[in-house]
Protein backbone atom coordinates (compact mmCIF):
# COMPACT_ATOMS: atom_id res chain seq x y z
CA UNK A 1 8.99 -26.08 15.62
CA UNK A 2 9.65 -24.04 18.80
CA UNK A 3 6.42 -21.74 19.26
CA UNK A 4 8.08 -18.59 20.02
CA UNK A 5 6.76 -15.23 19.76
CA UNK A 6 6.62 -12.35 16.98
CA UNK A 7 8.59 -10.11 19.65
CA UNK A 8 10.98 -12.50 21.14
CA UNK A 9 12.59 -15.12 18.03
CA UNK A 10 16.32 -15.77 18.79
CA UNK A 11 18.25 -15.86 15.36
CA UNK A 12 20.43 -18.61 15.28
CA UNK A 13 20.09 -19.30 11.85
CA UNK A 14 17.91 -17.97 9.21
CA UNK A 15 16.13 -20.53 8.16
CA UNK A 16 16.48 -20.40 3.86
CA UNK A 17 15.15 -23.56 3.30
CA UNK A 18 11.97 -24.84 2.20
CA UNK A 19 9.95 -26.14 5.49
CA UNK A 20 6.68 -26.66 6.10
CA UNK A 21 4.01 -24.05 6.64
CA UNK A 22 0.92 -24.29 7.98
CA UNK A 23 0.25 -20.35 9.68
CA UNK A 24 0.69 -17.08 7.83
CA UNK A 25 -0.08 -13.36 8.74
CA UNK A 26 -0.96 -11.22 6.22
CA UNK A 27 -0.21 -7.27 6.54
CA UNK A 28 -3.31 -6.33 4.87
CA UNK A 29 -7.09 -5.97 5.92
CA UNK A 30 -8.94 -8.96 5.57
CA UNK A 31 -10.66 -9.02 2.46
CA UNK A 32 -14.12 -8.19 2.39
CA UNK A 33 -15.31 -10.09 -0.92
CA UNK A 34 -14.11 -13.29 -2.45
CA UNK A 35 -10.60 -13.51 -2.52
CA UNK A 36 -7.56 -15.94 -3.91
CA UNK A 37 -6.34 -15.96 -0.10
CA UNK A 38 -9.62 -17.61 0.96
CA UNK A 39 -9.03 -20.71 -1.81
CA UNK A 40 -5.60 -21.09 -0.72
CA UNK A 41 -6.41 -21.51 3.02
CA UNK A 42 -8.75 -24.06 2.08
CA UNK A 43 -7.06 -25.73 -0.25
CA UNK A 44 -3.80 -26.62 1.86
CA UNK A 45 -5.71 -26.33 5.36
CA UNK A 46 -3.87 -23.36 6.29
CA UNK A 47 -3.97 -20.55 9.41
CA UNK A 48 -4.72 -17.23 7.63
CA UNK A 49 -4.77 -14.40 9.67
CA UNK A 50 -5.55 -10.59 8.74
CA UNK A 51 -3.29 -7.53 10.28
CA UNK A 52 -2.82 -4.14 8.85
CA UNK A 53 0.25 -3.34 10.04
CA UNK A 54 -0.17 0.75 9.06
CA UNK A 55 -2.74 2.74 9.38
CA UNK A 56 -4.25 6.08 8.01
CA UNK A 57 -4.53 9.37 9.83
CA UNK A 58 -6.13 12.37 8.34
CA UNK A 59 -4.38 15.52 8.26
CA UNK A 60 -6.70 18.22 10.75
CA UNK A 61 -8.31 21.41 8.79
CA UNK A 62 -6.08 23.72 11.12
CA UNK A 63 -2.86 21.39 10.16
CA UNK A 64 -3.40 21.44 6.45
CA UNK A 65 -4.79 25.48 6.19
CA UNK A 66 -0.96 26.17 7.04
CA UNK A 67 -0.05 25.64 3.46
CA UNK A 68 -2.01 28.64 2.78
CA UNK A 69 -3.78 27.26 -0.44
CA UNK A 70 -7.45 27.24 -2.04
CA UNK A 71 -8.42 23.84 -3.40
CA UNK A 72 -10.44 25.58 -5.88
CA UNK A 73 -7.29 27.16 -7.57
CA UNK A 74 -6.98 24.21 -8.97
CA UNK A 75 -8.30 22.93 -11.96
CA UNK A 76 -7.11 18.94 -12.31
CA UNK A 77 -6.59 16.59 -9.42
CA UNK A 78 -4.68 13.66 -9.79
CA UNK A 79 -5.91 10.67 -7.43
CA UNK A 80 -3.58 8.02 -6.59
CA UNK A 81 -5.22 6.26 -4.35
CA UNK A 82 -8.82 5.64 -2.54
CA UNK A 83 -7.40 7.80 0.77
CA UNK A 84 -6.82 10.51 -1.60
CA UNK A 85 -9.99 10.41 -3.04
CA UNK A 86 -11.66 10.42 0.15
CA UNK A 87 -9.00 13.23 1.91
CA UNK A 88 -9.24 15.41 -0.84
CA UNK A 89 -13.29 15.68 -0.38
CA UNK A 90 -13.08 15.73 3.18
CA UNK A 91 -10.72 18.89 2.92
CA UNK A 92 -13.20 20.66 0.64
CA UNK A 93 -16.10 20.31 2.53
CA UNK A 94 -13.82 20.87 6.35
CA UNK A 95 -12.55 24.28 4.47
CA UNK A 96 -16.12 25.25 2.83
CA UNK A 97 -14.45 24.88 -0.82
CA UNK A 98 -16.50 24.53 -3.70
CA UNK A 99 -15.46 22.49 -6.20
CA UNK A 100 -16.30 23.25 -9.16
CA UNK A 101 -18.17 20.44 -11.68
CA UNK A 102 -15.49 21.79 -14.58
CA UNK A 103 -12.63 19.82 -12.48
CA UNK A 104 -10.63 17.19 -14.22
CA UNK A 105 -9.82 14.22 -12.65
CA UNK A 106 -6.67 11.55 -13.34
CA UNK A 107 -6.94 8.35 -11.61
CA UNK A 108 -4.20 5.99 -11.59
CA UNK A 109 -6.68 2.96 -11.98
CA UNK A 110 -10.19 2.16 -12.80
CA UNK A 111 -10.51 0.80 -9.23
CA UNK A 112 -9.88 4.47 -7.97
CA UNK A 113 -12.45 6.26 -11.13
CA UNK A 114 -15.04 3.85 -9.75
CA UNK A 115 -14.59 4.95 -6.51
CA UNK A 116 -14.62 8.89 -7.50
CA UNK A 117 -18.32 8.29 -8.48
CA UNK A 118 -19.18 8.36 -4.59
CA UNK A 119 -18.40 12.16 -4.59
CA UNK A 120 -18.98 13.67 -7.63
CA UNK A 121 -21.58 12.92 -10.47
CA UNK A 122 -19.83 11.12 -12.96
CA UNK A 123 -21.88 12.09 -16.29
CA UNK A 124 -20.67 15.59 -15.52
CA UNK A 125 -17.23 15.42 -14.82
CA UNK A 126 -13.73 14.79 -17.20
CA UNK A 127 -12.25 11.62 -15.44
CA UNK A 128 -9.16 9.88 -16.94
CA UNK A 129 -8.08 6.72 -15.95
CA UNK A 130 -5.30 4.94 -16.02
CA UNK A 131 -3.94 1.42 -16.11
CA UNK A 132 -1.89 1.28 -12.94
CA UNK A 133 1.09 4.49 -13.49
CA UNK A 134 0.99 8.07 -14.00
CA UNK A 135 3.26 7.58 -17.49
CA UNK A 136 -0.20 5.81 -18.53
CA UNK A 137 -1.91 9.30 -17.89
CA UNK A 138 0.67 11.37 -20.33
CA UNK A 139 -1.45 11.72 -22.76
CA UNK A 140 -4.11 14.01 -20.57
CA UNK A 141 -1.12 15.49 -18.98
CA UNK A 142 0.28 16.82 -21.52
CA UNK A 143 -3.14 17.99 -23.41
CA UNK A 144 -3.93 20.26 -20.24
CA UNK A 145 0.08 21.14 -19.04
CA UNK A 146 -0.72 24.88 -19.10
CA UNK A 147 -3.44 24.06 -15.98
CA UNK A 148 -3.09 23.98 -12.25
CA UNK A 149 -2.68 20.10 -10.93
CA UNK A 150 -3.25 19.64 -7.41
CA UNK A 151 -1.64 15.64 -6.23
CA UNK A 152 -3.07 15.18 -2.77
CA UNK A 153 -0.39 12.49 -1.30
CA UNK A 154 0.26 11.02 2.30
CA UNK A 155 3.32 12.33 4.44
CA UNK A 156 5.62 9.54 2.62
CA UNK A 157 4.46 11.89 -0.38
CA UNK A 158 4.36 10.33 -4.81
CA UNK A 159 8.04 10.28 -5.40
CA UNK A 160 7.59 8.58 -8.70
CA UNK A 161 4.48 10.62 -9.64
CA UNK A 162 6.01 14.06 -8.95
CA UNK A 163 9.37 13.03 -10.77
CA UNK A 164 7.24 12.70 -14.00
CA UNK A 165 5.09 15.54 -13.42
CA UNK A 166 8.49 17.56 -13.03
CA UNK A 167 9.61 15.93 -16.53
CA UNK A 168 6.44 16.80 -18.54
CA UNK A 169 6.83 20.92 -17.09
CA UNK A 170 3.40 20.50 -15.37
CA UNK A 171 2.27 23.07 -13.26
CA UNK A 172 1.71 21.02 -9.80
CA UNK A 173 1.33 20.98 -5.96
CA UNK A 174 1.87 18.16 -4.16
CA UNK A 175 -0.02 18.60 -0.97
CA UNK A 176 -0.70 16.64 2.25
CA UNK A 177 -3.77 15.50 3.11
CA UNK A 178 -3.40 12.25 5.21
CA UNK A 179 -0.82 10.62 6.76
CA UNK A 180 0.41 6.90 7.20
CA UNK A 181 1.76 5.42 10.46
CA UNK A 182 2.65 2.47 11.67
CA UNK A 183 -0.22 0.40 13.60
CA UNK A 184 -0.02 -0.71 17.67
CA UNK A 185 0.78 -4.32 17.56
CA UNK A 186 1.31 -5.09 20.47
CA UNK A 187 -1.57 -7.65 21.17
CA UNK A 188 0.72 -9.89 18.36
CA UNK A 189 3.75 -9.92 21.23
CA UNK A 190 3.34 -13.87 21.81
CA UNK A 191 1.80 -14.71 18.31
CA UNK A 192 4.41 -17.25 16.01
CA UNK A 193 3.20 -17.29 12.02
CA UNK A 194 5.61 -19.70 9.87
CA UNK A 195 4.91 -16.63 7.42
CA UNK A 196 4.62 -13.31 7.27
CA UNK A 197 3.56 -11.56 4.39
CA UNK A 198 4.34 -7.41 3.85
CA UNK A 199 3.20 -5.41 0.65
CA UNK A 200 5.23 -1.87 1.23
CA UNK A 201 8.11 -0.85 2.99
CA UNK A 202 6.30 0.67 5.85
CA UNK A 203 5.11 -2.36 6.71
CA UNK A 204 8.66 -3.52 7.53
CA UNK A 205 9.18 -0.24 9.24
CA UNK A 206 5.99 -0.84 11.95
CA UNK A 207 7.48 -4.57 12.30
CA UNK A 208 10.85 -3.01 13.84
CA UNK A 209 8.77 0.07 15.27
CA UNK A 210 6.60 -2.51 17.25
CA UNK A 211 9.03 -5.08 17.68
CA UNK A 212 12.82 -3.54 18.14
CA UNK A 213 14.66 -6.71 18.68
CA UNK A 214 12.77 -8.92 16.23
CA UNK A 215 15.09 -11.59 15.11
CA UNK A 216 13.34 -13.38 11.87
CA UNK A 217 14.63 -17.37 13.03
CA UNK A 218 12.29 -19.41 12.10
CA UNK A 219 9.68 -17.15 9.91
CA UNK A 220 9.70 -17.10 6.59
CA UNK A 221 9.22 -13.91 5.21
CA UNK A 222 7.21 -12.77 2.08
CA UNK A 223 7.41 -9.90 0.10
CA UNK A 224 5.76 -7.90 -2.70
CA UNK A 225 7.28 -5.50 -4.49
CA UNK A 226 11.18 -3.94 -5.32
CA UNK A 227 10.95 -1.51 -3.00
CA UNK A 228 9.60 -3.86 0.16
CA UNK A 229 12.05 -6.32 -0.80
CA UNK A 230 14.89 -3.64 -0.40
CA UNK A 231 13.49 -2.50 3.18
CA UNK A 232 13.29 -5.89 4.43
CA UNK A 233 16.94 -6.88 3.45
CA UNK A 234 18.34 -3.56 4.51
CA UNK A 235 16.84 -4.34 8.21
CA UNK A 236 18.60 -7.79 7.61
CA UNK A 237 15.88 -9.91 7.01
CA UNK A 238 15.72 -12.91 4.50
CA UNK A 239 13.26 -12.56 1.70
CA UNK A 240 12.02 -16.54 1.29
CA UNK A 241 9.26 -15.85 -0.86
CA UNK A 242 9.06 -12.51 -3.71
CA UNK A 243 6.48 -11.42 -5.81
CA UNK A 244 5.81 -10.64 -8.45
CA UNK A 245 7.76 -12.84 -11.02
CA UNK A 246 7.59 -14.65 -13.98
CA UNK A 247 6.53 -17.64 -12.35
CA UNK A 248 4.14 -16.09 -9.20
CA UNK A 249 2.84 -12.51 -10.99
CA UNK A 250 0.61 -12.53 -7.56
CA UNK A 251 1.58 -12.91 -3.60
CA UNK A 252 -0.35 -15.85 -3.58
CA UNK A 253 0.77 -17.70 -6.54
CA UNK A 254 4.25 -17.03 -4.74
CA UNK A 255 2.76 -18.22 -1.41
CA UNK A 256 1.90 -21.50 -3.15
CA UNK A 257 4.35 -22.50 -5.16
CA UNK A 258 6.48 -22.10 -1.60
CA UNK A 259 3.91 -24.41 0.14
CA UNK A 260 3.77 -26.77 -2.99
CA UNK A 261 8.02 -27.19 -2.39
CA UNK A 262 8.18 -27.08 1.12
CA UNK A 263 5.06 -29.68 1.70
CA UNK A 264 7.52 -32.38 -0.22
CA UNK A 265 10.79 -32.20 1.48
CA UNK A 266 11.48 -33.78 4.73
């Protein structure tokens, strides 16, 4: 296989058959715990590297006083994530709020509730967790509809989350506290994976933003998700391997039953 680079692949021909693979980039952080990633490199003596391909940029006290609001007007916060957790705190204390121990607080997932206990003392608070969606939440919702729910979101905002919140009636403000952008890759310029491997649609978006004429050739790409699947076809890539489904619920599960194929033809 020609060893050409991220930024420079002709595209001949989309390669949409099973071929070997023995490199793969992975738009993520590298993990800091145990991890299924770590077993799979082993296992089939693989090249696994570790790229976030966006980043997170908090929104300035000056920038986010323009909305003209008082966090302590509001009396539930809904936390979709561990950058709103930690934006949301970092507001109050950059704007001298007090927030008040009666605050409820909705977390998508027990991941994120877990992580709320570095800022507030847990014992004292009303948290509500989720499983993974805010439907999972409705419950709660609906019990304290005739409150004030603050989301704090990133600049590519909580379609989803808002669209229910506007179905239930609830009294909300969707406000932005942190921003995501796409990372500087430029040091991956004359880097070849056989894979690459995105998990949102702005991942796709700081491929093309770093790379302009990136031509996919001979990388497979991997995707998780609807909604990264859609971005990657609509900038005219081939989606080789998708996740989740039936048969690979996980991006690795769909990593290996690609590798398990493509180590047996010739």
């Amino acid at each position: 296989m020609a060893n050409k680079s991220i930024a420079t692949q002709s595209n001949p021909q989309v390669i949409e058959a099973y071929t070997p693979v023995k490199s793969l980039l992975i738009s993520q952080p590298k993990p800091e715990d145990k991890s299924p990633y770590f077993e799979l490199e082993e296992k089939w003596g693989l090249k696994i590297d570790w790229r976030s391909f966006i980043v997170v940029e908090s929104v300035s006290e000056k920038e986010f006083r323009k909305n003209r609001v008082n966090l302590s007007d509001y009396t539930c916060v809904i936390l979709s994530s561990k950058g709103a957790v930690d934006n949301f705190f970092r507001l109050a204390e950059e704007t001298r709020t007090r927030i008040s121990q009666e605050v409820r607080y909705f977390c998508l997932t027990e991941t994120i509730a877990n992580y709320l206990q570095k800022f507030i003392l847990y014992r004292k608070r009303k948290v509500f967790i989720g499983k993974r969606n805010a439907e999972d939440l409705a419950h709660y919702f609906n019990k304290y509809k005739n409150e004030k729910f603050l989301l704090p979101c990133s600049n590519l905002g909580s379609t989803e989350i808002v669209s229910y919140l506007d179905k239930l009636n609830i009294n909300h403000s969707a406000l932005v506290m942190y921003k995501t952008v796409s990372a500087d890759l430029s040091d991956l310029s004359d880097v070849f994976y056989d894979v690459l491997a995105f998990f949102s649609p702005q991942g796709i978006e700081s491929l093309f933003e770093n790379f302009p004429d990136f031509k996919q050739d001979m990388t497979r790409i991997a995707v998780f998700g609807n909604a990264t699947c859609k971005a990657a076809e609509e900038r005219g890539l081939f989606v080789n391997i998708k996740a989740p489904t039936p048969e690979a619920p996980s991006m690795t599960k769909a990593l290996e039953n690609y590798i398990i194929i493509s180590s047996t033809k010739k």
